[in-house]
PDB file of N, CA and C in Angstrom:
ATOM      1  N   UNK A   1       6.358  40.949  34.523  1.00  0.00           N
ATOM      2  CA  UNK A   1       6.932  39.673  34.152  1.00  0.00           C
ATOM      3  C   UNK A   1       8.446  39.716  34.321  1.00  0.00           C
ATOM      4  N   UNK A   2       9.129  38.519  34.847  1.00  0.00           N
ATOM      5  CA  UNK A   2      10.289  38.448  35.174  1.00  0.00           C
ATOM      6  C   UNK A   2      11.065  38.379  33.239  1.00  0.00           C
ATOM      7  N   UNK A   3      12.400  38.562  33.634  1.00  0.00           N
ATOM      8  CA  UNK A   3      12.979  38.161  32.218  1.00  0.00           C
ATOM      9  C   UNK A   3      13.389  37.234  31.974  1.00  0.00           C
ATOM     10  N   UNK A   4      13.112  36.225  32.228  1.00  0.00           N
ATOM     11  CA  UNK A   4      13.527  34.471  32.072  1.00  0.00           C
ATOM     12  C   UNK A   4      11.751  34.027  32.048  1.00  0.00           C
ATOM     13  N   UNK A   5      10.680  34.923  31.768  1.00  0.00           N
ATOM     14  CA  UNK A   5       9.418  34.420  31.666  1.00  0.00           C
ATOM     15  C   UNK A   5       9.029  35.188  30.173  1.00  0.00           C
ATOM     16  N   UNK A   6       9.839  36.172  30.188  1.00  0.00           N
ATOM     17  CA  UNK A   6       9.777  36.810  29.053  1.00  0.00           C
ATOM     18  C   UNK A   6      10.664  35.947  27.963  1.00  0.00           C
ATOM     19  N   UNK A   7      11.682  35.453  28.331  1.00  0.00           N
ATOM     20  CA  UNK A   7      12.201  35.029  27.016  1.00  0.00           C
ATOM     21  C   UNK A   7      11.912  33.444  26.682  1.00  0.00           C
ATOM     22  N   UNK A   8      11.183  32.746  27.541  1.00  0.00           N
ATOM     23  CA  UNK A   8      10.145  31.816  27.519  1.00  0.00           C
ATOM     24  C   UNK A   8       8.942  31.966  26.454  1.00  0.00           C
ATOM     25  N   UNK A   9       8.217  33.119  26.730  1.00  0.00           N
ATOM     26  CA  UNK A   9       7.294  33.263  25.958  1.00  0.00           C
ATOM     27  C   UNK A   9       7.969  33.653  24.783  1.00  0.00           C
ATOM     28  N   UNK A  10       8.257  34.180  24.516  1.00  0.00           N
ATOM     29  CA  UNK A  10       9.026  34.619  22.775  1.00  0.00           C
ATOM     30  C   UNK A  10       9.562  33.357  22.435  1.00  0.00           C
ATOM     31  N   UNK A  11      10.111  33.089  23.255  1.00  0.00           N
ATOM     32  CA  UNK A  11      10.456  31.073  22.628  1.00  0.00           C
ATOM     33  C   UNK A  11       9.260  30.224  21.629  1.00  0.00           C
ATOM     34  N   UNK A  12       8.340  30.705  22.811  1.00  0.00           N
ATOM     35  CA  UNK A  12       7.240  29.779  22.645  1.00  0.00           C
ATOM     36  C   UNK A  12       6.286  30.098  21.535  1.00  0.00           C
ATOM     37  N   UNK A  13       6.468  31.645  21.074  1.00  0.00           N
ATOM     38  CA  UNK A  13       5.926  32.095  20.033  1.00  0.00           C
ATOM     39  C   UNK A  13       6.634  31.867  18.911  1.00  0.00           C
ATOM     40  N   UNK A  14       7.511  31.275  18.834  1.00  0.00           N
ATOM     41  CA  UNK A  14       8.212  30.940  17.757  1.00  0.00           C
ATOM     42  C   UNK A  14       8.250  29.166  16.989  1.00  0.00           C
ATOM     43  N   UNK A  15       7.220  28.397  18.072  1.00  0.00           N
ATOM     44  CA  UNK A  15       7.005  26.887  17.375  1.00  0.00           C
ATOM     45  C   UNK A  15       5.886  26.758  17.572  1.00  0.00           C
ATOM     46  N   UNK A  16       5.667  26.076  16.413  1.00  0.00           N
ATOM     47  CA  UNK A  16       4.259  25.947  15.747  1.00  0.00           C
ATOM     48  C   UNK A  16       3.848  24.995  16.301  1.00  0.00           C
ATOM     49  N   UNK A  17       2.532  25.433  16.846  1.00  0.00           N
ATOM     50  CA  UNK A  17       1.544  24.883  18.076  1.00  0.00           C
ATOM     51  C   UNK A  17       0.271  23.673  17.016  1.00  0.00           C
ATOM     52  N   UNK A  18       0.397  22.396  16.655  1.00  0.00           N
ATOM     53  CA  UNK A  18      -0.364  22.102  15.981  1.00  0.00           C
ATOM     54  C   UNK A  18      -1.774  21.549  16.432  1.00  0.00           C
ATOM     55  N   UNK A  19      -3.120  22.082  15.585  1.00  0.00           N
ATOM     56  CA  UNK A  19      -3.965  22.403  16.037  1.00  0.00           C
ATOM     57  C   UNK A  19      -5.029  20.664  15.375  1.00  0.00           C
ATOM     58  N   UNK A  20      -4.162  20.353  14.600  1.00  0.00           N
ATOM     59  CA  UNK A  20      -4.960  18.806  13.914  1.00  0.00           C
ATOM     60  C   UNK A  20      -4.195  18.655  12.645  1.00  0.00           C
ATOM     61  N   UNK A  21      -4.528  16.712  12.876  1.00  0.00           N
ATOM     62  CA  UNK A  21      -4.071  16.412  11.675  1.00  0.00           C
ATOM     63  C   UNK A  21      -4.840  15.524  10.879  1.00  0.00           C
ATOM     64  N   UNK A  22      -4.929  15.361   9.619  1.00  0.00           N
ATOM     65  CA  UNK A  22      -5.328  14.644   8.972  1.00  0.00           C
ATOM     66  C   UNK A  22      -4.780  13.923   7.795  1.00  0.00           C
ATOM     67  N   UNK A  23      -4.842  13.024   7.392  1.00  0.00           N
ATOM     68  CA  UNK A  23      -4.162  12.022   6.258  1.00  0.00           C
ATOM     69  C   UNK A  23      -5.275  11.438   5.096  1.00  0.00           C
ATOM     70  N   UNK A  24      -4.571  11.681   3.873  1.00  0.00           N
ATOM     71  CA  UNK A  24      -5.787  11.592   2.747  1.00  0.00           C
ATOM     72  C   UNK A  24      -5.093   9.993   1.997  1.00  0.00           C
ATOM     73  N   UNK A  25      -5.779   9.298   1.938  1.00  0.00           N
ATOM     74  CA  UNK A  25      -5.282   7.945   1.242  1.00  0.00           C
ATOM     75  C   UNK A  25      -5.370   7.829  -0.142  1.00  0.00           C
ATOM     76  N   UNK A  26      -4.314   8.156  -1.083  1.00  0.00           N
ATOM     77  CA  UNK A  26      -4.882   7.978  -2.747  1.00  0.00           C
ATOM     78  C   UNK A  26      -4.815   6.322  -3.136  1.00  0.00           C
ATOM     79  N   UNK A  27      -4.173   6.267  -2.677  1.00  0.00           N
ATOM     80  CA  UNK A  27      -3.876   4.577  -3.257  1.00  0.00           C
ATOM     81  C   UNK A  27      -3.300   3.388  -2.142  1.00  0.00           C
ATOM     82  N   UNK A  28      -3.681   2.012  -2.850  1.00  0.00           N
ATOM     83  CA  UNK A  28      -3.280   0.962  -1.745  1.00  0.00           C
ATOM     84  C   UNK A  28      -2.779   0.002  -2.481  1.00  0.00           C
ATOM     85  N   UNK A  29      -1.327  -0.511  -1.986  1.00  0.00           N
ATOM     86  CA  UNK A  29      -0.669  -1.806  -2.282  1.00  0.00           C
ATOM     87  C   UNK A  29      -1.472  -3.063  -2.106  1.00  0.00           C
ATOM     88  N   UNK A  30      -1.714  -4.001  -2.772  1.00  0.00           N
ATOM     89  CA  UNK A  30      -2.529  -5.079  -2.516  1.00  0.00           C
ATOM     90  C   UNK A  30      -1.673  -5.926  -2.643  1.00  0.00           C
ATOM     91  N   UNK A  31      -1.856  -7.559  -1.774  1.00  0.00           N
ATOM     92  CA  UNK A  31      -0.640  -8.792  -2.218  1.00  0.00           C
ATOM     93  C   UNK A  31      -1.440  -9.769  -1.568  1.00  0.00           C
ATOM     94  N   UNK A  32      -1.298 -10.398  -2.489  1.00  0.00           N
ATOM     95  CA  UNK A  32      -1.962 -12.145  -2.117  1.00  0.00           C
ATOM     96  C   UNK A  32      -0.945 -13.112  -2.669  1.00  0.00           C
ATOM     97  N   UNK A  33      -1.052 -13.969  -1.741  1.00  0.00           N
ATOM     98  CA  UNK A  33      -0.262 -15.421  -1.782  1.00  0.00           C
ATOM     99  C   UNK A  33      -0.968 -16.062  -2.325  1.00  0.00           C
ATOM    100  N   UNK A  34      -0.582 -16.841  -3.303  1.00  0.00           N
ATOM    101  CA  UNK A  34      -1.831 -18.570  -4.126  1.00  0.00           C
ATOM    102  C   UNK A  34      -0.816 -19.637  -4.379  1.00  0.00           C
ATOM    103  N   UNK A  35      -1.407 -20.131  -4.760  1.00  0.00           N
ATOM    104  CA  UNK A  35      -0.696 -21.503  -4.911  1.00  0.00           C
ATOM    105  C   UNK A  35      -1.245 -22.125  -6.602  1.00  0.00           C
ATOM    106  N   UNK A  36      -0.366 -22.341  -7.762  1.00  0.00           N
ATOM    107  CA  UNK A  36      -0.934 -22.908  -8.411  1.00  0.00           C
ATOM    108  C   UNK A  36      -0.156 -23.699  -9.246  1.00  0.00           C
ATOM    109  N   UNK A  37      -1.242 -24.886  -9.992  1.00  0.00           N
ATOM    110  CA  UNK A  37      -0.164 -25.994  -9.918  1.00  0.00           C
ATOM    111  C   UNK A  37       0.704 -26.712  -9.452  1.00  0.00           C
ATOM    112  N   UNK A  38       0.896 -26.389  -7.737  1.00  0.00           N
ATOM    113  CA  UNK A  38       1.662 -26.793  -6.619  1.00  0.00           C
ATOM    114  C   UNK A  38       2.706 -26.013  -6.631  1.00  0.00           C
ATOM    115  N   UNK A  39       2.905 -24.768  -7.176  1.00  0.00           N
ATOM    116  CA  UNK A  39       3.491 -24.110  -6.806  1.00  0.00           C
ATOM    117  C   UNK A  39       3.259 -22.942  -6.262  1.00  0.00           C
ATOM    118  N   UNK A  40       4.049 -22.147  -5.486  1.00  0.00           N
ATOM    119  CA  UNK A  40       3.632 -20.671  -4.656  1.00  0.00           C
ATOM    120  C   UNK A  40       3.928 -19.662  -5.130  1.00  0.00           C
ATOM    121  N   UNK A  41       3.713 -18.617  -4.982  1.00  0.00           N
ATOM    122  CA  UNK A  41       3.732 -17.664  -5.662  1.00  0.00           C
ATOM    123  C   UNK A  41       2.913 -16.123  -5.052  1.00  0.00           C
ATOM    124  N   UNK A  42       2.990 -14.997  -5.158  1.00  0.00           N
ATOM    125  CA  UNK A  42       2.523 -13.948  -4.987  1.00  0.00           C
ATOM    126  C   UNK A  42       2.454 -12.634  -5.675  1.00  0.00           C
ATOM    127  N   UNK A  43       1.173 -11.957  -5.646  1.00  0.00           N
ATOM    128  CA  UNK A  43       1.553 -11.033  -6.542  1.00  0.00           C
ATOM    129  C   UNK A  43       0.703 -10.060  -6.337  1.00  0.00           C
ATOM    130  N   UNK A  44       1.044  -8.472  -6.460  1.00  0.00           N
ATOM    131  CA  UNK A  44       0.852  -7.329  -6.205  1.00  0.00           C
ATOM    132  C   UNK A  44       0.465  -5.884  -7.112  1.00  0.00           C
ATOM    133  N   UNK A  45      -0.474  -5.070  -6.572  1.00  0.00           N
ATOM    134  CA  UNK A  45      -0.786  -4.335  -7.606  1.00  0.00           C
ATOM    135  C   UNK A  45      -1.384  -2.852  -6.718  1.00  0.00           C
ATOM    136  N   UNK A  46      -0.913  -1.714  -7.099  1.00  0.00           N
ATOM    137  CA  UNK A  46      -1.695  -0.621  -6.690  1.00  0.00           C
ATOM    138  C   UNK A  46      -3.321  -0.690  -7.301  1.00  0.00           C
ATOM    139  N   UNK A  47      -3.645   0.669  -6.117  1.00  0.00           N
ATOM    140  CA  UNK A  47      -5.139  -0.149  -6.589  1.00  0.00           C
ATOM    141  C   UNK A  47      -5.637   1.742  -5.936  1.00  0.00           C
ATOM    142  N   UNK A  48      -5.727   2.429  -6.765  1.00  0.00           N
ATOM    143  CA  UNK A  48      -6.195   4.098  -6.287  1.00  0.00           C
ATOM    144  C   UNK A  48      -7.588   3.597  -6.770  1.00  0.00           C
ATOM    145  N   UNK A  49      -8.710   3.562  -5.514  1.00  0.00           N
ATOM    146  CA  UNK A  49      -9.821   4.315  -5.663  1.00  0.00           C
ATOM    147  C   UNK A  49     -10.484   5.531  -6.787  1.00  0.00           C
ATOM    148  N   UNK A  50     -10.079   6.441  -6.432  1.00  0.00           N
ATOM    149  CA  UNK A  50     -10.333   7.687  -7.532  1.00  0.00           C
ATOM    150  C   UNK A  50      -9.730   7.747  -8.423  1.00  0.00           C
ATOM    151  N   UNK A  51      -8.886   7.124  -9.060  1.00  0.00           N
ATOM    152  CA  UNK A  51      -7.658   7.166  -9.824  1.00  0.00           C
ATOM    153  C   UNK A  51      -7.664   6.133 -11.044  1.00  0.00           C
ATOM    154  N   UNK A  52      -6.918   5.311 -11.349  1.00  0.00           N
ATOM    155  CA  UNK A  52      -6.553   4.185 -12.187  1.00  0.00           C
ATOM    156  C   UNK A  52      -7.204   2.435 -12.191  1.00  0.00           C
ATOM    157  N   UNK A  53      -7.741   2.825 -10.755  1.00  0.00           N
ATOM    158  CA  UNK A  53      -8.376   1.207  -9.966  1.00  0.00           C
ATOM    159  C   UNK A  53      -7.139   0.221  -9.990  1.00  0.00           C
ATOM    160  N   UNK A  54      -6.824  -0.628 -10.360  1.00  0.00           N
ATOM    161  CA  UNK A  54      -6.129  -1.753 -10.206  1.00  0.00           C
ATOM    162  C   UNK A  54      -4.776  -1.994 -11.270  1.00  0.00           C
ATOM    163  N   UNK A  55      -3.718  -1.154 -10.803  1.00  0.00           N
ATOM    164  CA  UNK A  55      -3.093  -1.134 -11.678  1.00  0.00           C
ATOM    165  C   UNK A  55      -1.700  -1.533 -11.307  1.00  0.00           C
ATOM    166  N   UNK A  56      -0.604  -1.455 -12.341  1.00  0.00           N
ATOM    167  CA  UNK A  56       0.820  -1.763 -12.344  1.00  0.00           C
ATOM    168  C   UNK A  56       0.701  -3.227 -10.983  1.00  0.00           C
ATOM    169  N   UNK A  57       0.490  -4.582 -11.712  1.00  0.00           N
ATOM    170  CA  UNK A  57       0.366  -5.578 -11.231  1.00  0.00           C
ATOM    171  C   UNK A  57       1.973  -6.636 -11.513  1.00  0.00           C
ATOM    172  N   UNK A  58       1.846  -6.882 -10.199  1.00  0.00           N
ATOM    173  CA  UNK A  58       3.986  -7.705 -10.042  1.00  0.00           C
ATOM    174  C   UNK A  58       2.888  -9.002  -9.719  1.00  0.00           C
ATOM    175  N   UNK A  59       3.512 -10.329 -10.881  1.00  0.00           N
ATOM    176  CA  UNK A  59       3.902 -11.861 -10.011  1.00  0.00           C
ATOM    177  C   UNK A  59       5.027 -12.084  -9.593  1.00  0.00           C
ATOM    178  N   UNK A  60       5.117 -12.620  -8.710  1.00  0.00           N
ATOM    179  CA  UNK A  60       6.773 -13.389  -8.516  1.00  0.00           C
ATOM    180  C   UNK A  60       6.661 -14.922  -7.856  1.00  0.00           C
ATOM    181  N   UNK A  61       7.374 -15.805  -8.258  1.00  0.00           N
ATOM    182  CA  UNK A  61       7.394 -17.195  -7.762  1.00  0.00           C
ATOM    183  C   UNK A  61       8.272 -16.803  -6.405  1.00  0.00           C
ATOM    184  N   UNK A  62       7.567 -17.350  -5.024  1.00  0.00           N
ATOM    185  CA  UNK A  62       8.048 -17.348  -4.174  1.00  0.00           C
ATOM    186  C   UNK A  62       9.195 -18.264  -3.654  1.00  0.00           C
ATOM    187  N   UNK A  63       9.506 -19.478  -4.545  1.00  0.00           N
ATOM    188  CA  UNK A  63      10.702 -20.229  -4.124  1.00  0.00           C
ATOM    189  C   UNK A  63      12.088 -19.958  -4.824  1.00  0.00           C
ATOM    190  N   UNK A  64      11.659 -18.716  -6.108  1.00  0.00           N
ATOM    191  CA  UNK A  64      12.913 -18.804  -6.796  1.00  0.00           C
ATOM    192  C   UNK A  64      12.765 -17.459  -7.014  1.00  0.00           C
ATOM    193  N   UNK A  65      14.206 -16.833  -7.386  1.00  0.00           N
ATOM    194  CA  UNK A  65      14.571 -15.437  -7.105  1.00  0.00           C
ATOM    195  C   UNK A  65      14.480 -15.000  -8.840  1.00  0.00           C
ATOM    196  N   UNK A  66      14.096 -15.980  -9.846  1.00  0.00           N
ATOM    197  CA  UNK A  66      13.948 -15.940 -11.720  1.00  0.00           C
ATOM    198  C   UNK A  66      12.405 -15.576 -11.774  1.00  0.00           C
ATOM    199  N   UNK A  67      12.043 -14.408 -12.761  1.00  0.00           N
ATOM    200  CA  UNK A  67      10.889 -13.714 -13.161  1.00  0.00           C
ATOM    201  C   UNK A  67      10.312 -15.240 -13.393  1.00  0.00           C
ATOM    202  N   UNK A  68       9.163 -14.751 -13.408  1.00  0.00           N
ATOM    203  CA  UNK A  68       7.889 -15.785 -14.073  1.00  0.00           C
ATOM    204  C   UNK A  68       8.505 -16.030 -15.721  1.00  0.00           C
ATOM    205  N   UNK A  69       8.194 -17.196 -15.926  1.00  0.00           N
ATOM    206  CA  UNK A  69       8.200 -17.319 -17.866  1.00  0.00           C
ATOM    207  C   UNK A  69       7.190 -16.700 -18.821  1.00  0.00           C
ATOM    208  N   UNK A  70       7.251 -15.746 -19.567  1.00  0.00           N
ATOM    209  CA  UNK A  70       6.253 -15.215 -20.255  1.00  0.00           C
ATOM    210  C   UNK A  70       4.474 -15.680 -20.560  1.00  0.00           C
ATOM    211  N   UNK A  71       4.865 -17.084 -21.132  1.00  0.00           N
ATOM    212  CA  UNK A  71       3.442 -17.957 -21.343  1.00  0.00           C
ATOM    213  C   UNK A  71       2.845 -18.232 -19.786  1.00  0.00           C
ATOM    214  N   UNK A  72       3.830 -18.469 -18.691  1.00  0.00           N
ATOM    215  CA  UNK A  72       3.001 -18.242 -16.992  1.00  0.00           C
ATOM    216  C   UNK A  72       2.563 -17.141 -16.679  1.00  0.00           C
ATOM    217  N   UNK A  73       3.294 -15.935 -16.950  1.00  0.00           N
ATOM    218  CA  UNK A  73       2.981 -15.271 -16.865  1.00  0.00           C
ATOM    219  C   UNK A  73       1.609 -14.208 -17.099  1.00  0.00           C
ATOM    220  N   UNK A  74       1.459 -14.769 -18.518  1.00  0.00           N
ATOM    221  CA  UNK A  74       0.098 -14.233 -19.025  1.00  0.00           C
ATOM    222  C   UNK A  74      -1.340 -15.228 -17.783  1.00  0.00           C
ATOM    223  N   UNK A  75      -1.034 -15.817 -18.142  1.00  0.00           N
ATOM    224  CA  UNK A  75      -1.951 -17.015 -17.301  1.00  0.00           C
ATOM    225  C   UNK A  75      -2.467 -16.936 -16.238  1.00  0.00           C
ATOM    226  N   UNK A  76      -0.966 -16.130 -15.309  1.00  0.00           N
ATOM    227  CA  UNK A  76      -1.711 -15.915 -13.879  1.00  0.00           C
ATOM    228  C   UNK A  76      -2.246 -14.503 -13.538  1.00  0.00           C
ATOM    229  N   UNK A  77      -1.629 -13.926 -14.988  1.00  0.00           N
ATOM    230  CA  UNK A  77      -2.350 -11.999 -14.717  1.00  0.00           C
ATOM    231  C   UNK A  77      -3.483 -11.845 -14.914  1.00  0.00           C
ATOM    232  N   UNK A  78      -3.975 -12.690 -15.610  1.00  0.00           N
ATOM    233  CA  UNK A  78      -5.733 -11.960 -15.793  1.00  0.00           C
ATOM    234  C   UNK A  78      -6.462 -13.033 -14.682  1.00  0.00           C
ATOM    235  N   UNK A  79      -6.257 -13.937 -14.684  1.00  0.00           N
ATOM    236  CA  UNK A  79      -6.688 -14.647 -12.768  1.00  0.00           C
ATOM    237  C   UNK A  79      -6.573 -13.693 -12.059  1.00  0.00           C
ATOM    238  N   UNK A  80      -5.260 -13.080 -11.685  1.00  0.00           N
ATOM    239  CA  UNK A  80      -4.693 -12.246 -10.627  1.00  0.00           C
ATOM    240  C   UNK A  80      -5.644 -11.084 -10.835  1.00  0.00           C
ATOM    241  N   UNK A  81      -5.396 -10.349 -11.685  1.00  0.00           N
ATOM    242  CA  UNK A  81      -6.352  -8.749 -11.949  1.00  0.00           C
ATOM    243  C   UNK A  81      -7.639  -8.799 -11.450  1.00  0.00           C
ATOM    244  N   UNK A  82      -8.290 -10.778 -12.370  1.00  0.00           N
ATOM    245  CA  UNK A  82      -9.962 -10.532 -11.828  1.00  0.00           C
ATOM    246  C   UNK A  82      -9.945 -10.382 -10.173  1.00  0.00           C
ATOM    247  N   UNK A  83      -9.351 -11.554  -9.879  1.00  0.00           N
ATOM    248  CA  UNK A  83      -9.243 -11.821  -8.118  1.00  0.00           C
ATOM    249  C   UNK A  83      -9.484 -10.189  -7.562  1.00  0.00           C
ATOM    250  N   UNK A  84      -7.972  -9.444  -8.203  1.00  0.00           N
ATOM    251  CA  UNK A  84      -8.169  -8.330  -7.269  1.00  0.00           C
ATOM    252  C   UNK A  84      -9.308  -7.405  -7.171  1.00  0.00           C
ATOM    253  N   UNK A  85      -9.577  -7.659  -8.537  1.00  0.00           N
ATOM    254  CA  UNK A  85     -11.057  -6.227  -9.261  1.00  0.00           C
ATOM    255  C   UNK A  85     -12.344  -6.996  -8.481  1.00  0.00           C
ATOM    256  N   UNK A  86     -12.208  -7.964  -7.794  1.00  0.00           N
ATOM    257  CA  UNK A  86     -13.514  -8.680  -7.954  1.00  0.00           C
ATOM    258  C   UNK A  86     -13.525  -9.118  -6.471  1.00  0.00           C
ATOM    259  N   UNK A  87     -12.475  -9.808  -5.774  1.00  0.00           N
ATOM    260  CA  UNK A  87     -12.654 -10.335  -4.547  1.00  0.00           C
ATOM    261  C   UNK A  87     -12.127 -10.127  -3.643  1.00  0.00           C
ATOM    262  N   UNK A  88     -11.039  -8.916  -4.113  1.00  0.00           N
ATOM    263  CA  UNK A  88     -10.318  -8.724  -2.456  1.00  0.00           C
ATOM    264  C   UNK A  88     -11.021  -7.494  -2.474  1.00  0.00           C
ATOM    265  N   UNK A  89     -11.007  -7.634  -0.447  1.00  0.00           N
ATOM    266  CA  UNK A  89     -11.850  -6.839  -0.065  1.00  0.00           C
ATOM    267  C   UNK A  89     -11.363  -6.323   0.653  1.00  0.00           C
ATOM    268  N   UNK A  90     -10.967  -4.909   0.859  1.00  0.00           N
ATOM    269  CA  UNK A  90     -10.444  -3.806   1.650  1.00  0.00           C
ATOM    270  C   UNK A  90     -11.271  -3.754   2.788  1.00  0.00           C
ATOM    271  N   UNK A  91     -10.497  -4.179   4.272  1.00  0.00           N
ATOM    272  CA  UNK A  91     -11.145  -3.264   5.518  1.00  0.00           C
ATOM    273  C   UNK A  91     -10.161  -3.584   6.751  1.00  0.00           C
ATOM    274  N   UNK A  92     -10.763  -3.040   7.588  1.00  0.00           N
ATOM    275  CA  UNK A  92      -9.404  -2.413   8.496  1.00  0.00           C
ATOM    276  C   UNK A  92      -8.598  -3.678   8.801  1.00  0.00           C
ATOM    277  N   UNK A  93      -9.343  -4.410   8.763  1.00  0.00           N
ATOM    278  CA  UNK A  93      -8.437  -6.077   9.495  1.00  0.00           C
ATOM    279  C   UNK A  93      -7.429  -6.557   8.702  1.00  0.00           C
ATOM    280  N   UNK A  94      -7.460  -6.143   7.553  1.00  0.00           N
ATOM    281  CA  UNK A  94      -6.301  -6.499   6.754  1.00  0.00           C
ATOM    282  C   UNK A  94      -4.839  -5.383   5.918  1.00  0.00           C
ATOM    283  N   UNK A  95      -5.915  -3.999   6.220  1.00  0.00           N
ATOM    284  CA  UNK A  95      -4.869  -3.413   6.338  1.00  0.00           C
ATOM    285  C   UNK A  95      -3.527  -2.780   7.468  1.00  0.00           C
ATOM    286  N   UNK A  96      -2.249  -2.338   6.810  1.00  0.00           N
ATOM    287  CA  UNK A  96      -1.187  -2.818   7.450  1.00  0.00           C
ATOM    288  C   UNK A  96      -0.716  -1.454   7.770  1.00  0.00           C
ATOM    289  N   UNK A  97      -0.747  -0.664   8.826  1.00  0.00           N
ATOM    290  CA  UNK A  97      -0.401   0.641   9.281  1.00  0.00           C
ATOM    291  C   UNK A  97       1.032   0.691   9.392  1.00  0.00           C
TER     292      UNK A  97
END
């Protein structure tokens, strides 16, 4: 072997040659847009499979940058929670790579 083939290979023994990969999913962001009372709005919640199911849930009024009002607030979270626990439905077409 020449020495410019030799110090090639010692190069080459020195980066890691990867052989596969794989990716494990614990949890998924969920967000739906509604509309209620004529107004818009959206709101979001992790949602781990093996884990917690449907949890740490955000509303926010989409025309104004001010939290929800407490008494709205209650109102649209347990709507929102059932919706998510109950009707959104995870599959590839809607998730966002």
């Amino acid at each position: 072997m020449e020495r410019h083939d030799i110090e090639l290979k010692e190069r080459e023994d020195q980066i890691i040659h990867v052989t596969n990969e794989s990716g494990i999913v614990n949890s998924f962001e969920l967000r739906i847009d509604f509309e209620y009372k004529n107004k818009r709005y959206y709101a979001y919640c992790n949602y781990e499979p093996e884990g917690r199911g449907i949890c740490d849930i955000g509303l926010y009024d989409l025309s104004s940058s001010r939290d929800i009002e407490p008494p709205l607030f209650d109102d649209l979270y347990y709507q929102v929670r059932e919706y998510f626990k109950h009707n959104f439905h995870i599959d590839e077409k809607i998730l966002d790579w």
